[in-house]
PDB file of N, CA and C in Angstrom:
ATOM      1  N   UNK A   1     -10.330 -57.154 -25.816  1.00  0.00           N
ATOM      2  CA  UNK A   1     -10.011 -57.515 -27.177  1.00  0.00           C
ATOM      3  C   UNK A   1     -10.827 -58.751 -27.564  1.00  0.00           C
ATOM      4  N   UNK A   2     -11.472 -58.737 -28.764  1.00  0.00           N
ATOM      5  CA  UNK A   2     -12.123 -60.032 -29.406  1.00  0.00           C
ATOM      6  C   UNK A   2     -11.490 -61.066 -29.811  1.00  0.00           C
ATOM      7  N   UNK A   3     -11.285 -62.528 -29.665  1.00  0.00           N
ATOM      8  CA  UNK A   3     -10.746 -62.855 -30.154  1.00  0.00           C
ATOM      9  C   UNK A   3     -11.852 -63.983 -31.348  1.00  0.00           C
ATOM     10  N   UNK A   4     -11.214 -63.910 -32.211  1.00  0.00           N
ATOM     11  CA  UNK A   4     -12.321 -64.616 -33.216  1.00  0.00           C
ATOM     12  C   UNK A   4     -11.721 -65.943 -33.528  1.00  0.00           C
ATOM     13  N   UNK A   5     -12.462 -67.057 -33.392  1.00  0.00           N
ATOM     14  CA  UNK A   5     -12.383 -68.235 -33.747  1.00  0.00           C
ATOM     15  C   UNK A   5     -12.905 -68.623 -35.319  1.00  0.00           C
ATOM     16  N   UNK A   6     -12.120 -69.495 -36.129  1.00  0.00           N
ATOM     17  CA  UNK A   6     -13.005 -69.550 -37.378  1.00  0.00           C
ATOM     18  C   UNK A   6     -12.777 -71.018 -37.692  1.00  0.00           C
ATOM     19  N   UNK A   7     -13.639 -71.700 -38.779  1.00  0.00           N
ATOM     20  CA  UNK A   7     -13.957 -73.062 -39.173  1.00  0.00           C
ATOM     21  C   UNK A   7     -14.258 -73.159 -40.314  1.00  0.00           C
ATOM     22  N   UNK A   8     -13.972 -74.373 -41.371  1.00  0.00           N
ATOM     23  CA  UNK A   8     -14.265 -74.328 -42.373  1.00  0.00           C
ATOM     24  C   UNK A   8     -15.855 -74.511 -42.410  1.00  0.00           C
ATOM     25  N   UNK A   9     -16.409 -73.670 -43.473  1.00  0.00           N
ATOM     26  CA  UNK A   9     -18.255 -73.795 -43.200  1.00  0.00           C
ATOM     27  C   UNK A   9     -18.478 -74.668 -44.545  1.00  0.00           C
ATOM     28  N   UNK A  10     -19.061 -75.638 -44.585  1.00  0.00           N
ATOM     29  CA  UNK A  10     -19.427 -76.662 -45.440  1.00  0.00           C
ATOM     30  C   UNK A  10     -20.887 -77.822 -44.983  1.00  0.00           C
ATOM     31  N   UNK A  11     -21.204 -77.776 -45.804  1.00  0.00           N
ATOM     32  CA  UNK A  11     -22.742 -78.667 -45.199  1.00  0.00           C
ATOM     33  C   UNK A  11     -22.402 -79.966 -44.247  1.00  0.00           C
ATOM     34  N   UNK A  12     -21.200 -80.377 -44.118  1.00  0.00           N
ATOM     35  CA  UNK A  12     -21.028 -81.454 -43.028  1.00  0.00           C
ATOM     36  C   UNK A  12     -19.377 -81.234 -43.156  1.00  0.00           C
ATOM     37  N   UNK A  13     -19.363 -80.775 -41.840  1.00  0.00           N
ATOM     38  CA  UNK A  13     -17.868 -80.738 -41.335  1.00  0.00           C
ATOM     39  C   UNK A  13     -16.938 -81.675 -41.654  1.00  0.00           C
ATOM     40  N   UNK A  14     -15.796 -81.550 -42.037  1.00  0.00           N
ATOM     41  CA  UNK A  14     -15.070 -82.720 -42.540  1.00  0.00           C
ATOM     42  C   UNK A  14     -13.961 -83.535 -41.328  1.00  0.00           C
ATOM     43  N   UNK A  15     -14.190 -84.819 -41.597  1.00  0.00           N
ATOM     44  CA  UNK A  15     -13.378 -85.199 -40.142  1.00  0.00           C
ATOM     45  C   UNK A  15     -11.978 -85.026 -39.869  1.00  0.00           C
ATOM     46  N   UNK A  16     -11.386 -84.388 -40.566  1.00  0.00           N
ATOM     47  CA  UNK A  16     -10.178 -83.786 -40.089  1.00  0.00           C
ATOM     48  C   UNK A  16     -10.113 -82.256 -39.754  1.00  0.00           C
ATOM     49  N   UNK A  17     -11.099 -81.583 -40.104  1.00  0.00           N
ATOM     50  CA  UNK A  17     -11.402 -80.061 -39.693  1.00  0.00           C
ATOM     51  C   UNK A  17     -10.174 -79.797 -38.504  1.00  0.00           C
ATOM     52  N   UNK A  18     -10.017 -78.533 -38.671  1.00  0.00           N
ATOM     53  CA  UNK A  18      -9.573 -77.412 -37.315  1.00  0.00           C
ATOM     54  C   UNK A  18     -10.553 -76.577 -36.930  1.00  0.00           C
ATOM     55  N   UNK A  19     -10.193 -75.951 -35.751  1.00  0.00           N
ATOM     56  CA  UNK A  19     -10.775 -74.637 -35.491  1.00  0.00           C
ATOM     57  C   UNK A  19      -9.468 -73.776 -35.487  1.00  0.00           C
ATOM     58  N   UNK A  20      -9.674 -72.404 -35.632  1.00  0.00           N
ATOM     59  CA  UNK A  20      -8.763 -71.771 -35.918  1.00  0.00           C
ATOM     60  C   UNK A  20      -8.605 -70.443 -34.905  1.00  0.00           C
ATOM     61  N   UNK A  21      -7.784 -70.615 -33.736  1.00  0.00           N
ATOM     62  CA  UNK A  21      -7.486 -69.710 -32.606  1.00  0.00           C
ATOM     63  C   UNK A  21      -6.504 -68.471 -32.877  1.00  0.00           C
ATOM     64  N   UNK A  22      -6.532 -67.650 -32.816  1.00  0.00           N
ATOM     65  CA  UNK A  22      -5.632 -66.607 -33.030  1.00  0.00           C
ATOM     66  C   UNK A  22      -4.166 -67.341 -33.810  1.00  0.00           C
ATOM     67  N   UNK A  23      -4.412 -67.678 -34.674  1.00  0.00           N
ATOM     68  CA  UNK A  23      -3.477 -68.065 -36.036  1.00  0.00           C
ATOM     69  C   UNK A  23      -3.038 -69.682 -35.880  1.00  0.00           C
ATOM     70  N   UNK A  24      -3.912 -70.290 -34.933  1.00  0.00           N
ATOM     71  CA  UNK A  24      -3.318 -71.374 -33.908  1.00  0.00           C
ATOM     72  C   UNK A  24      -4.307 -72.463 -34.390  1.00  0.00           C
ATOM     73  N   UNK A  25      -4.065 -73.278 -35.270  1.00  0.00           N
ATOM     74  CA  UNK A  25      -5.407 -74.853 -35.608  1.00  0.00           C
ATOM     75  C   UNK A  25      -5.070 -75.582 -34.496  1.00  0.00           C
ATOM     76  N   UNK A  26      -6.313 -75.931 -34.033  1.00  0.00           N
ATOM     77  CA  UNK A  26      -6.241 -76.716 -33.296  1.00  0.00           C
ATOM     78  C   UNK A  26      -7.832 -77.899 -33.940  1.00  0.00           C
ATOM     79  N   UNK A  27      -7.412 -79.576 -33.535  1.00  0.00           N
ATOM     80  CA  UNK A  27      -8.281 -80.224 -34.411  1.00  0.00           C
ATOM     81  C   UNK A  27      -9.259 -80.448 -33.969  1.00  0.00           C
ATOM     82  N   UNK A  28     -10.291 -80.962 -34.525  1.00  0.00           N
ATOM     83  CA  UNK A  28     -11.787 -80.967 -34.229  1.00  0.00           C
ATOM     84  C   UNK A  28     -12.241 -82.156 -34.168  1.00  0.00           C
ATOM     85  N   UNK A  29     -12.623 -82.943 -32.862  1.00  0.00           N
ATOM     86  CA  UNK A  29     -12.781 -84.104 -32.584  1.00  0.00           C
ATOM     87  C   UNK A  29     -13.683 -84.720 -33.895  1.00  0.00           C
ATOM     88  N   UNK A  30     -13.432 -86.037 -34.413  1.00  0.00           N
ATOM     89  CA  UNK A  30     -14.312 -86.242 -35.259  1.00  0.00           C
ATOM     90  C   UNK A  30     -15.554 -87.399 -34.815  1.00  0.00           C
ATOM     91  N   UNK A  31     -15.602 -87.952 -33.711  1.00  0.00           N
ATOM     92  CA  UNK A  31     -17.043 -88.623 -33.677  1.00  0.00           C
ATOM     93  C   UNK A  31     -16.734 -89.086 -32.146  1.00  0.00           C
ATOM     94  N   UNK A  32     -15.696 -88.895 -31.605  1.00  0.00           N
ATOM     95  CA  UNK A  32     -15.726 -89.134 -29.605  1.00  0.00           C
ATOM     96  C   UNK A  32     -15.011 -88.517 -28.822  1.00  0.00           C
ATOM     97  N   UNK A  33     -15.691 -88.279 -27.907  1.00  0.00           N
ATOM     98  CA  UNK A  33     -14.619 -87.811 -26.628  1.00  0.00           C
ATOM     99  C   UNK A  33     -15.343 -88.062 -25.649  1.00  0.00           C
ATOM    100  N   UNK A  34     -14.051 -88.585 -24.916  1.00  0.00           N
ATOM    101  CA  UNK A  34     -13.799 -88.963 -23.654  1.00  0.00           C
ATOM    102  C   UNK A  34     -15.171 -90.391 -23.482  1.00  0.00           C
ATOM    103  N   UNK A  35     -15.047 -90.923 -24.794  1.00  0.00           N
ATOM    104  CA  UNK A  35     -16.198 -92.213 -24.886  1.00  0.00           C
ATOM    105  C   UNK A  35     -17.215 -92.256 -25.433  1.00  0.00           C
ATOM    106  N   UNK A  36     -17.386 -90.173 -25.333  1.00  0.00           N
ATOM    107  CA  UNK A  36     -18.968 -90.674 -25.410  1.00  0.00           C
ATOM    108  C   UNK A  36     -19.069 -89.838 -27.255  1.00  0.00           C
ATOM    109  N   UNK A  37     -20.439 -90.943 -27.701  1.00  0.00           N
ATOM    110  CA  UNK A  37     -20.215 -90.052 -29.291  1.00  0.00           C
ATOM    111  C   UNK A  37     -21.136 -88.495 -29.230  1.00  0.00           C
ATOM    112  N   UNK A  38     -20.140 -87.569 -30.112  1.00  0.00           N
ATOM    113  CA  UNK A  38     -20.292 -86.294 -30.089  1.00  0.00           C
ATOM    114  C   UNK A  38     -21.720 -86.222 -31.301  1.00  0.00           C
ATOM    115  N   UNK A  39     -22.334 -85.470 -30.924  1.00  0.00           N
ATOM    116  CA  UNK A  39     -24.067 -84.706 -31.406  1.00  0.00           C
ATOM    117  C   UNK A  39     -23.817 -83.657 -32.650  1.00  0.00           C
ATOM    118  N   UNK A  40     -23.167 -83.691 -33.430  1.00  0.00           N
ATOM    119  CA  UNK A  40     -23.517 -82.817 -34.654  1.00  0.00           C
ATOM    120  C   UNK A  40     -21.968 -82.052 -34.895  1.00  0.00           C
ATOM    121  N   UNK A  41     -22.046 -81.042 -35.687  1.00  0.00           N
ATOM    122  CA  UNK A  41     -20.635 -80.405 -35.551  1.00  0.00           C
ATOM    123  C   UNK A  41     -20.732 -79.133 -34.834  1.00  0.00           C
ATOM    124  N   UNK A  42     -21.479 -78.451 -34.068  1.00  0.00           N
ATOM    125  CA  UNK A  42     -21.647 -77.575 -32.979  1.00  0.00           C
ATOM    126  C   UNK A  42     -21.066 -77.983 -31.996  1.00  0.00           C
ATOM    127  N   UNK A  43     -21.175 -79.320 -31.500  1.00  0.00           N
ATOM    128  CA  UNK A  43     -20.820 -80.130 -30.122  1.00  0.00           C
ATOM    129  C   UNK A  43     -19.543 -79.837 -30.825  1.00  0.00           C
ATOM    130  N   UNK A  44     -18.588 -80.709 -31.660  1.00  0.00           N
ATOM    131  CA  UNK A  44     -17.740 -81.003 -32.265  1.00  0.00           C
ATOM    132  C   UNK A  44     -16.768 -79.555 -31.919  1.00  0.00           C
ATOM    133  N   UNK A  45     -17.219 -78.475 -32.634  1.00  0.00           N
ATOM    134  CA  UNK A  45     -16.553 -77.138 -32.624  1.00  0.00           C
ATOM    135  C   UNK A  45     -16.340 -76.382 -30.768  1.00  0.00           C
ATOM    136  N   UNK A  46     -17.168 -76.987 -30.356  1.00  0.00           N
ATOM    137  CA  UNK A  46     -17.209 -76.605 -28.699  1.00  0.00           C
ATOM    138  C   UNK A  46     -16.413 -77.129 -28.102  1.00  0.00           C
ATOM    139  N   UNK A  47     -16.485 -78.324 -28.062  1.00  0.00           N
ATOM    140  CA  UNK A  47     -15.032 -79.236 -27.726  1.00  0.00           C
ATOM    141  C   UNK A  47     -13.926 -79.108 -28.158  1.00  0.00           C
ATOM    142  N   UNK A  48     -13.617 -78.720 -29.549  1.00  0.00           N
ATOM    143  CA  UNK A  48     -12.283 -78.791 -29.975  1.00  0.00           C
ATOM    144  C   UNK A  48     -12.323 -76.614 -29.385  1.00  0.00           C
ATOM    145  N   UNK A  49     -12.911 -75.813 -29.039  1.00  0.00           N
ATOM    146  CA  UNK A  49     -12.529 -74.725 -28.422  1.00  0.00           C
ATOM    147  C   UNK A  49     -12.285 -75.048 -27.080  1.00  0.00           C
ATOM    148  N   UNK A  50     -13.294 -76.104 -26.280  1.00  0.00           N
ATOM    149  CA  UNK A  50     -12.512 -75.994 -24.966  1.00  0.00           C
ATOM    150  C   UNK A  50     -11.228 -76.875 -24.959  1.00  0.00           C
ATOM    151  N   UNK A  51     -10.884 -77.429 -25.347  1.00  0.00           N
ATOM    152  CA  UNK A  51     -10.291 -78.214 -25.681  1.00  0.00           C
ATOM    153  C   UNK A  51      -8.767 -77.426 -25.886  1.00  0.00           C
ATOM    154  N   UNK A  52      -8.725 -76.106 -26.525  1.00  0.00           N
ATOM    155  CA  UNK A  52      -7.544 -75.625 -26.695  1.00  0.00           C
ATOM    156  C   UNK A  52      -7.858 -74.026 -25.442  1.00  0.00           C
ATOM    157  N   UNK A  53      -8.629 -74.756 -24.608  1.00  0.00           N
ATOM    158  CA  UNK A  53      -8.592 -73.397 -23.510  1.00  0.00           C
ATOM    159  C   UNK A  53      -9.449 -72.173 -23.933  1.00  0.00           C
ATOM    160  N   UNK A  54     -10.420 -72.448 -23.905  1.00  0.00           N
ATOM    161  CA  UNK A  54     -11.224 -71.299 -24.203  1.00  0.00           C
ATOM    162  C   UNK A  54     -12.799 -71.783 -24.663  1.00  0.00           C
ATOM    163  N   UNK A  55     -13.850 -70.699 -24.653  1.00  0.00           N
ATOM    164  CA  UNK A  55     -15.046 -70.990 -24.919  1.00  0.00           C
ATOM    165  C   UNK A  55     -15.837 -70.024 -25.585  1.00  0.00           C
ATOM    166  N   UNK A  56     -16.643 -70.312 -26.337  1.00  0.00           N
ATOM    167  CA  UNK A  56     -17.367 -69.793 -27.232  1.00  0.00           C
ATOM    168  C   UNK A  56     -18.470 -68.675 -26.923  1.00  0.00           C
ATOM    169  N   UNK A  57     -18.114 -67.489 -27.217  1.00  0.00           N
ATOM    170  CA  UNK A  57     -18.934 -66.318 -26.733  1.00  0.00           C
ATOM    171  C   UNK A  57     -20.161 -65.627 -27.504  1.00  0.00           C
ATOM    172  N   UNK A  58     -19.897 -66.151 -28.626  1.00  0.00           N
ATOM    173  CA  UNK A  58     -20.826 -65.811 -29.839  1.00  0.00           C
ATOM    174  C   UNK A  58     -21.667 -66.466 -30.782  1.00  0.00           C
ATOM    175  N   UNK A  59     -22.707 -66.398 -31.302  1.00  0.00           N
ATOM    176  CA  UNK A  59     -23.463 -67.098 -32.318  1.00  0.00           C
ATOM    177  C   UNK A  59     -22.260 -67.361 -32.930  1.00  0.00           C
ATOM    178  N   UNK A  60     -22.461 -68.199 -34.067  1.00  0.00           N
ATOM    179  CA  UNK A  60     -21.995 -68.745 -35.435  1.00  0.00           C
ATOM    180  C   UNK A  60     -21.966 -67.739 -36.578  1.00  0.00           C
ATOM    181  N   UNK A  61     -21.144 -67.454 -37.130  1.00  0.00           N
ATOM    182  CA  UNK A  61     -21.772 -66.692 -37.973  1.00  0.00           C
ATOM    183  C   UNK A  61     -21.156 -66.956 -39.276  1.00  0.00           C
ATOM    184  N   UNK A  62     -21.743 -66.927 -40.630  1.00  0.00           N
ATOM    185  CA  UNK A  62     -20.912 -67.769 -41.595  1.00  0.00           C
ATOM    186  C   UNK A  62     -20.874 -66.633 -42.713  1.00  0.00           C
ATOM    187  N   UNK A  63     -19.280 -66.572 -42.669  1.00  0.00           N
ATOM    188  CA  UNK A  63     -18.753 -65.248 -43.737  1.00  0.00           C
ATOM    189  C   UNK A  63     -17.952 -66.163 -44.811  1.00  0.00           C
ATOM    190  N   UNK A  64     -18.215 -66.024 -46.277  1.00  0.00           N
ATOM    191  CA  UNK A  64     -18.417 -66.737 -47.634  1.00  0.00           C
ATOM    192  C   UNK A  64     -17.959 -68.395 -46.990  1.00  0.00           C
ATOM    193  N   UNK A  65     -16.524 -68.874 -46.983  1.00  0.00           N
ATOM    194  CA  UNK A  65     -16.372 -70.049 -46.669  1.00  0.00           C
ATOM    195  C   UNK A  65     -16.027 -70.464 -45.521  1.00  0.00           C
ATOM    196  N   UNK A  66     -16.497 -69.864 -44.656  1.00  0.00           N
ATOM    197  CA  UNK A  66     -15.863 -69.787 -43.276  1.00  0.00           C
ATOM    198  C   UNK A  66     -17.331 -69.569 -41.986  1.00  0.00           C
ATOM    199  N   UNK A  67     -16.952 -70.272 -41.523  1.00  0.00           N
ATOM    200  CA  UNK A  67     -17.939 -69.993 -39.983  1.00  0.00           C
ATOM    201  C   UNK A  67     -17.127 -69.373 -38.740  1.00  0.00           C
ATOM    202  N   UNK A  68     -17.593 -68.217 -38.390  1.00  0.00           N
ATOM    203  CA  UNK A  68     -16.661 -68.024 -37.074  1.00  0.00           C
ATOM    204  C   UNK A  68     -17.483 -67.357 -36.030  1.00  0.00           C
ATOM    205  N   UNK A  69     -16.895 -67.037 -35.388  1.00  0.00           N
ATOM    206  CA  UNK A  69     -17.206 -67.089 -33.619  1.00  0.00           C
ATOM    207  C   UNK A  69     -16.711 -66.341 -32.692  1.00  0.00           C
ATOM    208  N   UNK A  70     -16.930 -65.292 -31.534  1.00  0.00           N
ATOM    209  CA  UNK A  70     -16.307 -64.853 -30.590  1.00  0.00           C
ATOM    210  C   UNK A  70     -16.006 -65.707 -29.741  1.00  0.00           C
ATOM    211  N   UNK A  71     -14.520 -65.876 -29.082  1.00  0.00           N
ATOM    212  CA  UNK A  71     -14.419 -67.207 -28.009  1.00  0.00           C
ATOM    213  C   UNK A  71     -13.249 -65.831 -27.090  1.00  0.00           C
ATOM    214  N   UNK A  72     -13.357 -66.435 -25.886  1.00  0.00           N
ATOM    215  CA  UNK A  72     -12.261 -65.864 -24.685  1.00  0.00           C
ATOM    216  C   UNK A  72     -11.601 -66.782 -23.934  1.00  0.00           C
ATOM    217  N   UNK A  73     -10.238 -66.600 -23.687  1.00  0.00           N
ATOM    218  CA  UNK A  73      -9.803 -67.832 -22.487  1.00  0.00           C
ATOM    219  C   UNK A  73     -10.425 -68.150 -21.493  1.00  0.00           C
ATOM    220  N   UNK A  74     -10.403 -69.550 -21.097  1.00  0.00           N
ATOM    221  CA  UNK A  74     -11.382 -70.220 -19.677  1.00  0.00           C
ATOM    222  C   UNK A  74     -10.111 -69.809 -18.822  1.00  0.00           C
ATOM    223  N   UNK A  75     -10.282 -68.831 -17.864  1.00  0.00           N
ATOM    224  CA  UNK A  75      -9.350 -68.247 -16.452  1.00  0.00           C
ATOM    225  C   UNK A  75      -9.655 -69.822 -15.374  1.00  0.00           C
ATOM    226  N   UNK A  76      -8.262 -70.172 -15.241  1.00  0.00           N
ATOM    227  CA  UNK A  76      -8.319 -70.903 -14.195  1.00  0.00           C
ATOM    228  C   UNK A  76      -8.279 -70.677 -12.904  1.00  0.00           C
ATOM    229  N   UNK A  77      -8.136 -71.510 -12.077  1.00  0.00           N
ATOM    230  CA  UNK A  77      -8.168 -70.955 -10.394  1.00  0.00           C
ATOM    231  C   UNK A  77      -6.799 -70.004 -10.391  1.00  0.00           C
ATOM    232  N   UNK A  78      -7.138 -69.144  -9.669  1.00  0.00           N
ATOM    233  CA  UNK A  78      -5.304 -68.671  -8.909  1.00  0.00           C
ATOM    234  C   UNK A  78      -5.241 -69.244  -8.225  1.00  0.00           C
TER     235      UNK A  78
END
């Protein structure tokens, strides 16, 4: 099953943005993590997906106001 991730698409991401997981926002770092400053809003959208367990499987793709994405859960150890 696909699961599709989506984002608001706008010429500069806004610093309160979500990403949007199977009906689930989760927020979108706006300029650090873990110290160090984040590189554009690609970095930004990658982090806030691993971030809620999962990673990005697909180009970007931007449908009218929206950018979205194939992402799958990161399987942890058994």
């Amino acid at each position: 099953m696909t699961i599709i991730a989506t984002v608001p698409y706008a010429p500069v991401l806004p610093v309160d943005a979500t990403v949007t997981i199977n009906g689930v926002e989760y927020p979108i770092p706006a300029d650090q993590i873990d110290g160090m400053f984040v590189d554009g809003p690609v970095y930004r959208i990658t982090a806030a997906v691993a971030a809620a367990g999962y990673r990005r499987t697909s180009i970007i793709r931007y449908v009218g106001d929206l950018a979205e994405f194939d992402v799958e859960p990161i399987e942890g150890d058994a």
